[in-house]
PDB file of N, CA and C in Angstrom:
ATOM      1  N   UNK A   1      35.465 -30.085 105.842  1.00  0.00           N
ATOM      2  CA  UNK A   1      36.732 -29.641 105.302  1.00  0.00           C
ATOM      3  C   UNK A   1      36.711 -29.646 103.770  1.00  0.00           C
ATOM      4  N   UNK A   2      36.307 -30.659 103.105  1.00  0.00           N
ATOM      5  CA  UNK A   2      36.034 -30.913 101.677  1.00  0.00           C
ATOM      6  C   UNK A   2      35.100 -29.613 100.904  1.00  0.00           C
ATOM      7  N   UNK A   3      33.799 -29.161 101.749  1.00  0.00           N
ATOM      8  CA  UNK A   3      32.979 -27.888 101.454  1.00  0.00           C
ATOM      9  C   UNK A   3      34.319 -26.655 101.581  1.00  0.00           C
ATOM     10  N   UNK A   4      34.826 -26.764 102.189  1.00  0.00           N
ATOM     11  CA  UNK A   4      35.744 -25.596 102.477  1.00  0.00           C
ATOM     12  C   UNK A   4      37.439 -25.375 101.637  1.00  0.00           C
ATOM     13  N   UNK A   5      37.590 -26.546 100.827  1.00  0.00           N
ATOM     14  CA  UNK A   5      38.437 -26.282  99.570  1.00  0.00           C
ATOM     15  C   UNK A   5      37.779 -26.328  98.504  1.00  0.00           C
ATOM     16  N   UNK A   6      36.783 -26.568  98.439  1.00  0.00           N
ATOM     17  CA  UNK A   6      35.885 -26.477  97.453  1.00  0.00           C
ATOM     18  C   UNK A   6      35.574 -24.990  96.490  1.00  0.00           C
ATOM     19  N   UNK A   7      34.831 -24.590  98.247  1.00  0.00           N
ATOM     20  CA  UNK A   7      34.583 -23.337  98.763  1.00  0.00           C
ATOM     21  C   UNK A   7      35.948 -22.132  97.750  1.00  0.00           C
ATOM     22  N   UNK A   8      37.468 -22.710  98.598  1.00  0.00           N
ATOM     23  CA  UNK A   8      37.905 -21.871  98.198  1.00  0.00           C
ATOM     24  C   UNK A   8      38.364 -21.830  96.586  1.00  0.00           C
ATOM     25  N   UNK A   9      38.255 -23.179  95.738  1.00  0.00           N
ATOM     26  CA  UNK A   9      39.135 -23.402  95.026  1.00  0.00           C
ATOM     27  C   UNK A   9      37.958 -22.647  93.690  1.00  0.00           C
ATOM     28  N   UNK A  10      36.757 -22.810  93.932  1.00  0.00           N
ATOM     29  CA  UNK A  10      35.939 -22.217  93.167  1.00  0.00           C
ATOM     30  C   UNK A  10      36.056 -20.840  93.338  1.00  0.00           C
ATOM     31  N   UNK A  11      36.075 -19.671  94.432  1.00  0.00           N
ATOM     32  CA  UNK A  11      36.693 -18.656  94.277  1.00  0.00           C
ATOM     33  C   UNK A  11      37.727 -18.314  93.687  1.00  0.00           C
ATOM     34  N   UNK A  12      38.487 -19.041  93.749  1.00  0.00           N
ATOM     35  CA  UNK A  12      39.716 -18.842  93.118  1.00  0.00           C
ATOM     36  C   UNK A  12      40.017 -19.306  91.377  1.00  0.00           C
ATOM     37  N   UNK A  13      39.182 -19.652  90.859  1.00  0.00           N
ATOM     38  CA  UNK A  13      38.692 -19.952  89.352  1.00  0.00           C
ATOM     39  C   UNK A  13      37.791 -18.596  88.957  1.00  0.00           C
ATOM     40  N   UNK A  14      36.584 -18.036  89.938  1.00  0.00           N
ATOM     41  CA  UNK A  14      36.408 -17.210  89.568  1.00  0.00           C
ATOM     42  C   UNK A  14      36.805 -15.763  89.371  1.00  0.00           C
ATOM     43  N   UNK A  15      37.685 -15.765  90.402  1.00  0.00           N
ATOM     44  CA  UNK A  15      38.682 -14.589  90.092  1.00  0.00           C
ATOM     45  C   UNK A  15      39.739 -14.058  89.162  1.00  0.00           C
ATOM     46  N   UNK A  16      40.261 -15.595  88.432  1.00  0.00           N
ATOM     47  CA  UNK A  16      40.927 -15.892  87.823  1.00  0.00           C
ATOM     48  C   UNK A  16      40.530 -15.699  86.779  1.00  0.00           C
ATOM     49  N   UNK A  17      39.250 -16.099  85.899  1.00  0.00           N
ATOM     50  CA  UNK A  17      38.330 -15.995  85.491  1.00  0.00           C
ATOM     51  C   UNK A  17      38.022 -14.331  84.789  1.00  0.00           C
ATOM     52  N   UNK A  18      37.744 -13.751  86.115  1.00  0.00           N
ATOM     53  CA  UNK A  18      37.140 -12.756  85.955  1.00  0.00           C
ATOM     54  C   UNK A  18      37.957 -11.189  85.297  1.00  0.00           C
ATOM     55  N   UNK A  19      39.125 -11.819  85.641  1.00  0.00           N
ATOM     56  CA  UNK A  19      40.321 -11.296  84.857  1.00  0.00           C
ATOM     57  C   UNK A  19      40.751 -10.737  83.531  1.00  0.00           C
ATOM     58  N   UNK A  20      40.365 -12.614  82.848  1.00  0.00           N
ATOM     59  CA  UNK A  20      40.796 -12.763  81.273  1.00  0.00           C
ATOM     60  C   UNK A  20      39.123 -11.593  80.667  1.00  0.00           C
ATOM     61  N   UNK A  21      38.481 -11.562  81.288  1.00  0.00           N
ATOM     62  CA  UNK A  21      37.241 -11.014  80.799  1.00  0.00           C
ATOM     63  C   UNK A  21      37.462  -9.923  80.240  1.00  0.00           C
ATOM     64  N   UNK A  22      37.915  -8.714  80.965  1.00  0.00           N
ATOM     65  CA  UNK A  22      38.490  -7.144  80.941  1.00  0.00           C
ATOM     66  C   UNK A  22      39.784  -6.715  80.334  1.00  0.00           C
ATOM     67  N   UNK A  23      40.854  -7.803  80.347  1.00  0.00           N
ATOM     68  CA  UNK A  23      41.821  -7.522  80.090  1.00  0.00           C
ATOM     69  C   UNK A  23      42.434  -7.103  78.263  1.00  0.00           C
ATOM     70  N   UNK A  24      41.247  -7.939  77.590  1.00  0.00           N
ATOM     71  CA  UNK A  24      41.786  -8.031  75.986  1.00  0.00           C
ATOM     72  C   UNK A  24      40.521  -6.206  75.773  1.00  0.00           C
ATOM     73  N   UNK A  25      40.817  -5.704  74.741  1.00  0.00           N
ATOM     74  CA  UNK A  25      39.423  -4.928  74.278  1.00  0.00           C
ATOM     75  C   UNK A  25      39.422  -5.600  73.085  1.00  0.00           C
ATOM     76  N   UNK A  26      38.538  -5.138  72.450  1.00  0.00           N
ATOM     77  CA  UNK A  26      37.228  -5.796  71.185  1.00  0.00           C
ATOM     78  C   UNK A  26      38.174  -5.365  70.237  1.00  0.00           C
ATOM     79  N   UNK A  27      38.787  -6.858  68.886  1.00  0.00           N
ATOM     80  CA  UNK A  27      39.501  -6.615  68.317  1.00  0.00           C
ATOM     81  C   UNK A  27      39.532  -5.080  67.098  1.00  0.00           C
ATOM     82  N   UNK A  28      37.882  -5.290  66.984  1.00  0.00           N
ATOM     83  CA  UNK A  28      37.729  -3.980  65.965  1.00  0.00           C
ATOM     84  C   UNK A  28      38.157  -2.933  66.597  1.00  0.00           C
ATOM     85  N   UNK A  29      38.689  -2.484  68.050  1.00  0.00           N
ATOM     86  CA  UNK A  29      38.788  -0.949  68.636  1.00  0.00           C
ATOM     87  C   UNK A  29      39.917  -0.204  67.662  1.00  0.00           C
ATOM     88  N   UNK A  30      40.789  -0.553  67.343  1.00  0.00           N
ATOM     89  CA  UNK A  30      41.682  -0.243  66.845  1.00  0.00           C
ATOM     90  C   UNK A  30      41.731   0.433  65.313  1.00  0.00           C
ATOM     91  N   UNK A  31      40.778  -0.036  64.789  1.00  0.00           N
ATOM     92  CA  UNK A  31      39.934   0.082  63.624  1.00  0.00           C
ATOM     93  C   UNK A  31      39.260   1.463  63.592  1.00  0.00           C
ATOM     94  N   UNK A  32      38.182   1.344  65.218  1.00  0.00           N
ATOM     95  CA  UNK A  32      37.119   2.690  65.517  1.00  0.00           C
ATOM     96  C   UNK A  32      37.954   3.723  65.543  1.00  0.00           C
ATOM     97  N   UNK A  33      39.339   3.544  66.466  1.00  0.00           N
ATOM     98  CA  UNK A  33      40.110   4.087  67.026  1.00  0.00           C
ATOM     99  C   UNK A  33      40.937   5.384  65.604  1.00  0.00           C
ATOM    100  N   UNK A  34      40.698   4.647  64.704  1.00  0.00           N
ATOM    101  CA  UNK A  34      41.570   5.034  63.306  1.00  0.00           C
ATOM    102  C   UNK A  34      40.714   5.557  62.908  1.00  0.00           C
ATOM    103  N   UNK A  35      39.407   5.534  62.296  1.00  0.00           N
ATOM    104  CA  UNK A  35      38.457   6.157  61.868  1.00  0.00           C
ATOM    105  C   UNK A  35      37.671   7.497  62.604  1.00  0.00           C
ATOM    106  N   UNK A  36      37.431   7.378  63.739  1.00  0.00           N
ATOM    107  CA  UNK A  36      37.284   8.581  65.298  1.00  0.00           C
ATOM    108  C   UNK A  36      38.913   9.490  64.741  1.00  0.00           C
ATOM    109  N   UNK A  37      39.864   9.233  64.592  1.00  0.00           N
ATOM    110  CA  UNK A  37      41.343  10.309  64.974  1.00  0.00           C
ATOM    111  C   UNK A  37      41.165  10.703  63.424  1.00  0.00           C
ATOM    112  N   UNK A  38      40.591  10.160  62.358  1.00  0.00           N
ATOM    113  CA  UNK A  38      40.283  10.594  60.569  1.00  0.00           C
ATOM    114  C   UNK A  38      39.196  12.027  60.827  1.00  0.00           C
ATOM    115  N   UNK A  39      38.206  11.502  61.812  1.00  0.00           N
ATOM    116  CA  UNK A  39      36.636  11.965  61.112  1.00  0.00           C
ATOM    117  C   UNK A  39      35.925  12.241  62.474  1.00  0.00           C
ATOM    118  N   UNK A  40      36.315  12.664  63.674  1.00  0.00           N
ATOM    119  CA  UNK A  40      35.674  12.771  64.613  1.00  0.00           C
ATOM    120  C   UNK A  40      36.108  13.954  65.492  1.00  0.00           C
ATOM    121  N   UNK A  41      35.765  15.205  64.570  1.00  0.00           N
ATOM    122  CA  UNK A  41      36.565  16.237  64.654  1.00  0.00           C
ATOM    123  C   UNK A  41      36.642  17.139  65.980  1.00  0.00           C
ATOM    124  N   UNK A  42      35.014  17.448  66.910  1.00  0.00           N
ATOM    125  CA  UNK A  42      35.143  17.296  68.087  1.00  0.00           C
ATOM    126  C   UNK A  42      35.831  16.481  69.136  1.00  0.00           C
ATOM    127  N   UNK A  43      36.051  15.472  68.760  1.00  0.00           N
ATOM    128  CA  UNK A  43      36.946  14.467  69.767  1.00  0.00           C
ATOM    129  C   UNK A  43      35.782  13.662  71.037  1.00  0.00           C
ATOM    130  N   UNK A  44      34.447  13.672  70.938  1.00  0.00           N
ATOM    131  CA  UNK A  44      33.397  13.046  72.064  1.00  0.00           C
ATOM    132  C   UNK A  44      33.200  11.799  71.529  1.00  0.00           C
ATOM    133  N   UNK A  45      33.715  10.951  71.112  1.00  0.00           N
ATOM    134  CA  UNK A  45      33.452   9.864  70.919  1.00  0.00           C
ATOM    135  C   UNK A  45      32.804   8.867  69.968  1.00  0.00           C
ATOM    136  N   UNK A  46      32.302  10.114  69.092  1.00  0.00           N
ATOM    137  CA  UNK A  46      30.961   9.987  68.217  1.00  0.00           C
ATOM    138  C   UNK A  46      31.338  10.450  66.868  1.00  0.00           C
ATOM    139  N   UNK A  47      30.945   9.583  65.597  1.00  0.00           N
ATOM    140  CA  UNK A  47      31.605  10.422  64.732  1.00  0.00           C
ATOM    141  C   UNK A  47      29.937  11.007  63.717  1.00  0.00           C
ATOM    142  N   UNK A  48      29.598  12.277  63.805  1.00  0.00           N
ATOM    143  CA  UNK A  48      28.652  12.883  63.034  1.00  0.00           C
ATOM    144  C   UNK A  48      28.304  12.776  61.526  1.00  0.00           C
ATOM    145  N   UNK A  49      27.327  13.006  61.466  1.00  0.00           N
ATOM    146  CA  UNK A  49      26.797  12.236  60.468  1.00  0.00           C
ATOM    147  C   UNK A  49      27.540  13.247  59.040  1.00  0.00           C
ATOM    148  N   UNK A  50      27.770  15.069  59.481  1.00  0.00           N
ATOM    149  CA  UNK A  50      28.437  15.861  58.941  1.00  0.00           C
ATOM    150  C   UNK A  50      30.053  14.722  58.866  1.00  0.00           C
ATOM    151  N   UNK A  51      30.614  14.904  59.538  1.00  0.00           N
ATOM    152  CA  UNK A  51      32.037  14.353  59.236  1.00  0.00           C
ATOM    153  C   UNK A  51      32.345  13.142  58.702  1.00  0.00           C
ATOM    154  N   UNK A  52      31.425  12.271  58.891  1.00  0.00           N
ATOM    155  CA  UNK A  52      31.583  10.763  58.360  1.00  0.00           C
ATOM    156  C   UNK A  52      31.100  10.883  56.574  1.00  0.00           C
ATOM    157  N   UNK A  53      30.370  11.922  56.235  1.00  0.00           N
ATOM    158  CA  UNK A  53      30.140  12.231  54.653  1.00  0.00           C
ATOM    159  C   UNK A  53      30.904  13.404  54.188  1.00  0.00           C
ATOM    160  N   UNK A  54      31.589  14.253  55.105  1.00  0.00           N
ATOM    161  CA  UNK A  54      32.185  14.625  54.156  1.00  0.00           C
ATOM    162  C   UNK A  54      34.069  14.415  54.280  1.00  0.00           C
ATOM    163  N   UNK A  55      34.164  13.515  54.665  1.00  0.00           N
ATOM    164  CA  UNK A  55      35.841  12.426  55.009  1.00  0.00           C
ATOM    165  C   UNK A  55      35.682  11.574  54.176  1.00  0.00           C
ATOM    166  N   UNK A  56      34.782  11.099  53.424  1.00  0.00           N
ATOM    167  CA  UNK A  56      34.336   9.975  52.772  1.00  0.00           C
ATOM    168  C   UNK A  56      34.880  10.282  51.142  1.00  0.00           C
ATOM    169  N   UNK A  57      35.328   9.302  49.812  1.00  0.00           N
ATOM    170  CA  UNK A  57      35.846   9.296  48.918  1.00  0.00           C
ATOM    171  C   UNK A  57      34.444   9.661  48.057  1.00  0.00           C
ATOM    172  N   UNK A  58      33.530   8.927  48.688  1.00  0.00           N
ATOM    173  CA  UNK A  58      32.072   8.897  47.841  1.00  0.00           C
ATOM    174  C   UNK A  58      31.131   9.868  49.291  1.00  0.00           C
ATOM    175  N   UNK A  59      30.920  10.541  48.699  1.00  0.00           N
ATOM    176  CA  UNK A  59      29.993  11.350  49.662  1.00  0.00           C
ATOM    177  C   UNK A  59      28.387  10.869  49.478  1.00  0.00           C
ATOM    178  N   UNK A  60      28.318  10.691  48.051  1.00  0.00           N
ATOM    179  CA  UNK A  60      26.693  10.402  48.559  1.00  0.00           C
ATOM    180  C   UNK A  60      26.660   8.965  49.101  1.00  0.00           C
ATOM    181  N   UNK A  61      27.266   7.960  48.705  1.00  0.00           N
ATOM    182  CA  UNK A  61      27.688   6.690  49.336  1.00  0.00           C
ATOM    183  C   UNK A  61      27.555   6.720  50.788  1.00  0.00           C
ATOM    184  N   UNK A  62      28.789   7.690  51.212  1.00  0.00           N
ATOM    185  CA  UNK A  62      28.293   7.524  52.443  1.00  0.00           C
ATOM    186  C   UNK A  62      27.493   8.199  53.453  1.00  0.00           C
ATOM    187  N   UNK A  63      26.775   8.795  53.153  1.00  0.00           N
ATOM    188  CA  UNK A  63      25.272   9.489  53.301  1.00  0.00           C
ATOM    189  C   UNK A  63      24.518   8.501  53.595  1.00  0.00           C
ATOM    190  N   UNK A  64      24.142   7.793  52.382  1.00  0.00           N
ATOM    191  CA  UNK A  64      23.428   6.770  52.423  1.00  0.00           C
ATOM    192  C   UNK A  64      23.749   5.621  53.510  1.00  0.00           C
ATOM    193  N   UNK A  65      25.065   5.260  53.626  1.00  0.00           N
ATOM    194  CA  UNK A  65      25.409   4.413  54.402  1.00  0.00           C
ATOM    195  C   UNK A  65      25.587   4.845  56.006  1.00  0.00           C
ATOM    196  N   UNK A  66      25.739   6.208  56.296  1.00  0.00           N
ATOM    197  CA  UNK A  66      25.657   6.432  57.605  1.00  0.00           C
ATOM    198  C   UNK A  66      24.129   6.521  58.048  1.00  0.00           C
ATOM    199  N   UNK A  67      22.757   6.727  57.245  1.00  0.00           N
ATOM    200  CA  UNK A  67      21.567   6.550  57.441  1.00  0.00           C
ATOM    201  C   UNK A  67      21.543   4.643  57.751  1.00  0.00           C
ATOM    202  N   UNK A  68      21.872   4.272  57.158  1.00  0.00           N
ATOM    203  CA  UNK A  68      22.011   2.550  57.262  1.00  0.00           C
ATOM    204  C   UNK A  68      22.499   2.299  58.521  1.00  0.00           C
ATOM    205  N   UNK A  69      23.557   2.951  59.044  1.00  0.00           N
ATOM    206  CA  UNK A  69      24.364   2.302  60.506  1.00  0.00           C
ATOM    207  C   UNK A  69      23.930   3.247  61.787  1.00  0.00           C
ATOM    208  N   UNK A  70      23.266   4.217  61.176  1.00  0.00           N
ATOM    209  CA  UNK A  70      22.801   4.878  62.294  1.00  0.00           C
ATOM    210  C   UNK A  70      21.334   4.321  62.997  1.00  0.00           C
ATOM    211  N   UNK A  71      21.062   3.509  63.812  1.00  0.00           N
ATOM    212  CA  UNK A  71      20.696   2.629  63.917  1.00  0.00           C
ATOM    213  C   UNK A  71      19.141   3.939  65.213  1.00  0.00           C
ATOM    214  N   UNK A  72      19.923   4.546  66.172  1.00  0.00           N
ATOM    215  CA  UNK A  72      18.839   5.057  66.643  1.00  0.00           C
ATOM    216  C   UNK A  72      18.631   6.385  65.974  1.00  0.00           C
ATOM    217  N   UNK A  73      19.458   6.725  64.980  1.00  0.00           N
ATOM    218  CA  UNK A  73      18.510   8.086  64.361  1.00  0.00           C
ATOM    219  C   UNK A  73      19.714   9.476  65.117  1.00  0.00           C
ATOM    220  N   UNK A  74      20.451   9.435  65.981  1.00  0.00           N
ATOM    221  CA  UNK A  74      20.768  10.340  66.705  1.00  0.00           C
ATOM    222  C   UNK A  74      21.635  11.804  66.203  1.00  0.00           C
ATOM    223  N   UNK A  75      22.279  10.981  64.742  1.00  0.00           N
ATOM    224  CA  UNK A  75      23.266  11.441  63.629  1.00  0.00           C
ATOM    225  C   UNK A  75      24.652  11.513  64.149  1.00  0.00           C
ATOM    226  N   UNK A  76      24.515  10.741  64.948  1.00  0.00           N
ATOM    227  CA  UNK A  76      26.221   9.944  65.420  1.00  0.00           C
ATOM    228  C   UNK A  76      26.138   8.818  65.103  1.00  0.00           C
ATOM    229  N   UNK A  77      27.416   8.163  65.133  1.00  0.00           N
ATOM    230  CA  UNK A  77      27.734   6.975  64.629  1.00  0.00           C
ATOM    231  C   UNK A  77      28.622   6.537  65.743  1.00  0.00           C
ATOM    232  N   UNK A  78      28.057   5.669  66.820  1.00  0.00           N
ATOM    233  CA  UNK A  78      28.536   5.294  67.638  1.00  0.00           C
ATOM    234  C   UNK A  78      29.280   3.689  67.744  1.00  0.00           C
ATOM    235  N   UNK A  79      30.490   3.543  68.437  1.00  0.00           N
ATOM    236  CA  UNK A  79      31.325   2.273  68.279  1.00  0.00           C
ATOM    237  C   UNK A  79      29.989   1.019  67.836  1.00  0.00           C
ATOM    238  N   UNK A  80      29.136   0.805  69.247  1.00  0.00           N
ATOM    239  CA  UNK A  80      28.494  -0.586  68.457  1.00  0.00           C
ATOM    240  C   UNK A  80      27.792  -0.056  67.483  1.00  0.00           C
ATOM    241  N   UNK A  81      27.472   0.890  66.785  1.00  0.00           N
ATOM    242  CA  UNK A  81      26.388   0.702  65.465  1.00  0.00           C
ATOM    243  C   UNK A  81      27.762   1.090  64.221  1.00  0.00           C
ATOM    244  N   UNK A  82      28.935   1.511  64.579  1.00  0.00           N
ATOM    245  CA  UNK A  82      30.065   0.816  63.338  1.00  0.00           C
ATOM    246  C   UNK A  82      30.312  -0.054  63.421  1.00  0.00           C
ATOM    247  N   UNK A  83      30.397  -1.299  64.810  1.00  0.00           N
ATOM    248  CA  UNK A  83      30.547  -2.866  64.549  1.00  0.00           C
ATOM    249  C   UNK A  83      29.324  -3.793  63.749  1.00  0.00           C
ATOM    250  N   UNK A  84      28.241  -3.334  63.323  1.00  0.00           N
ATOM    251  CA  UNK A  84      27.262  -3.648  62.982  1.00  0.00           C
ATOM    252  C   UNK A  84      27.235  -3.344  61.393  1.00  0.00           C
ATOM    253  N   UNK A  85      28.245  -2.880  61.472  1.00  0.00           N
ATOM    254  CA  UNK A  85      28.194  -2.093  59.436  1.00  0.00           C
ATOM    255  C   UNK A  85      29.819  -2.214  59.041  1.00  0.00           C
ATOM    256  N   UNK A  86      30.801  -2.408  60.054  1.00  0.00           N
ATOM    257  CA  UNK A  86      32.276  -2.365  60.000  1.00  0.00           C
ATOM    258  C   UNK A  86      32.333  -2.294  58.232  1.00  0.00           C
ATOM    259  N   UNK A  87      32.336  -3.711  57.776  1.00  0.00           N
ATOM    260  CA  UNK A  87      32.811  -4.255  56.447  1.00  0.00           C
ATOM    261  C   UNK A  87      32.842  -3.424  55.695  1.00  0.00           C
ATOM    262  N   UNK A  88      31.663  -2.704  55.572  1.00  0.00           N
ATOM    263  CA  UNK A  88      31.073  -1.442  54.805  1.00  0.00           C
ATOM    264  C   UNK A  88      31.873  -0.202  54.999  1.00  0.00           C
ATOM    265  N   UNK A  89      31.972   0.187  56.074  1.00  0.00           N
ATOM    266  CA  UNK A  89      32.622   1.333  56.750  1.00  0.00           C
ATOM    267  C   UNK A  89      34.103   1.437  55.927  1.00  0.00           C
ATOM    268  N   UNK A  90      34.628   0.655  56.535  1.00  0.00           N
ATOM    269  CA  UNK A  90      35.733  -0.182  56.247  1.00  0.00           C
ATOM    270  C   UNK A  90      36.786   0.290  54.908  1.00  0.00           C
ATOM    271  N   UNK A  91      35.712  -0.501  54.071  1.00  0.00           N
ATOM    272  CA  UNK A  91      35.562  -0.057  52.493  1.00  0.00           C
ATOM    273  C   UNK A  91      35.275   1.469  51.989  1.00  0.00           C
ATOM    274  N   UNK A  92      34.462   1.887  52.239  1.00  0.00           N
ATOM    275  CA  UNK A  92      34.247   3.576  52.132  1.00  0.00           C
ATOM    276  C   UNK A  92      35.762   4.123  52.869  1.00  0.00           C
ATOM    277  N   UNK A  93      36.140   3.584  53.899  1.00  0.00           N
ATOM    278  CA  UNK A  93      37.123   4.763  54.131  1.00  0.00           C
ATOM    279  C   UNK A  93      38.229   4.095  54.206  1.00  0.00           C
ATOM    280  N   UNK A  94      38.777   2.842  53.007  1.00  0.00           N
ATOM    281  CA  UNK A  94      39.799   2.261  53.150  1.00  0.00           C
ATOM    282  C   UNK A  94      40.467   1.658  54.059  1.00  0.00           C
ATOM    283  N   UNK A  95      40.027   1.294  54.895  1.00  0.00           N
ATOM    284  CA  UNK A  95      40.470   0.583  56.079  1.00  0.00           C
ATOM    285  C   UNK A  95      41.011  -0.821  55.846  1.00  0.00           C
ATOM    286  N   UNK A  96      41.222  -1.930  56.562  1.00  0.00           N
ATOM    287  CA  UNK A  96      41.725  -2.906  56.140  1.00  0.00           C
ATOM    288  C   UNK A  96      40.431  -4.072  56.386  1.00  0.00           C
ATOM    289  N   UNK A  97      40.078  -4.715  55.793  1.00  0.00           N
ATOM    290  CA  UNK A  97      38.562  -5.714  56.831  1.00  0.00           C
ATOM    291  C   UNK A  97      38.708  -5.635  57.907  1.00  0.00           C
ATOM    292  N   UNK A  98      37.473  -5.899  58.640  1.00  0.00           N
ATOM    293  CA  UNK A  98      37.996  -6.724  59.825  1.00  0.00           C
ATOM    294  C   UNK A  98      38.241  -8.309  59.387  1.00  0.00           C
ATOM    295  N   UNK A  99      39.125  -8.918  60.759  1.00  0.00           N
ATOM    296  CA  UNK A  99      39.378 -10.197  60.466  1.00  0.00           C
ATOM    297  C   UNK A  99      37.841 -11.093  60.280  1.00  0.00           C
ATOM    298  N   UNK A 100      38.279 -12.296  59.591  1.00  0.00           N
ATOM    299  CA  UNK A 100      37.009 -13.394  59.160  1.00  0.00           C
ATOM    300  C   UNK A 100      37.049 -14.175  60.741  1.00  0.00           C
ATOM    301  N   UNK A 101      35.598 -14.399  61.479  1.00  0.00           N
ATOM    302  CA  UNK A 101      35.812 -14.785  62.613  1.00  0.00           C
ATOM    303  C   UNK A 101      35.595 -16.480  62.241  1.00  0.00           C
ATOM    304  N   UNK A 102      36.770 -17.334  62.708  1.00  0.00           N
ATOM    305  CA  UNK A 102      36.152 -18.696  62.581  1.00  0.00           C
ATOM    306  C   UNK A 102      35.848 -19.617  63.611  1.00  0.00           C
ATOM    307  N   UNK A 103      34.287 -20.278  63.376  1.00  0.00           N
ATOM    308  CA  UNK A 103      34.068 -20.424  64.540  1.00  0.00           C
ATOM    309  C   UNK A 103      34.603 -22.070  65.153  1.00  0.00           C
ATOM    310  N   UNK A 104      34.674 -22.228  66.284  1.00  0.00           N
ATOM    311  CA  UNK A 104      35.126 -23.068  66.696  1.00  0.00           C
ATOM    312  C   UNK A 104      34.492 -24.371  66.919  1.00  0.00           C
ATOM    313  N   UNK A 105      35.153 -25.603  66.736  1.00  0.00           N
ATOM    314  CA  UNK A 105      34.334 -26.672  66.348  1.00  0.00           C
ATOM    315  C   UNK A 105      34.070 -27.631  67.933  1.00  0.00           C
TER     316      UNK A 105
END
């Protein structure tokens, strides 16, 4: 009997669990989300290496800097390779930081 609330009570943590996982998205989306509706003039998800230099205040700046975050070469600039350069991004197209993450003790 003891295996069998066990049984259930651990299912029931993991479900619970499995919940909080999916439910928040990644605080920067909101950020991508603003920069994609600026500079992502097709609308696929991706912002080109054309639109991200010429939306930009400094064009050769960010030339240079979309070669930097473009990480496989593809000449899109896809969500994780702008979380990898955000700060930067950020700054070139006035955005606000992202938040300072602090870590927990």
């Amino acid at each position: 009997m003891n295996a069998l609330k066990m049984l259930i009570w651990a299912l029931a943590v993991l479900f619970l669990l499995g919940g909080c996982a999916t439910s928040q998205p990644h605080p920067a989306q909101k950020d991508w989300q603003e920069l994609c509706d600026r500079l992502d003039k097709d609308r696929k998800g991706a912002i080109t290496k054309k639109d991200f230099v010429s939306g930009a205040r400094d064009q050769k700046e960010a030339a240079k800097l979309f070669e930097m975050c473009d990480t496989n070469q593809d000449e899109k600039l896809s969500f994780d390779e702008y979380l990898a350069r955000q700060r930067l991004i950020n700054n070139l197209f006035e955005l606000p930081p992202p938040p300072q993450v602090i870590p927990q003790r």
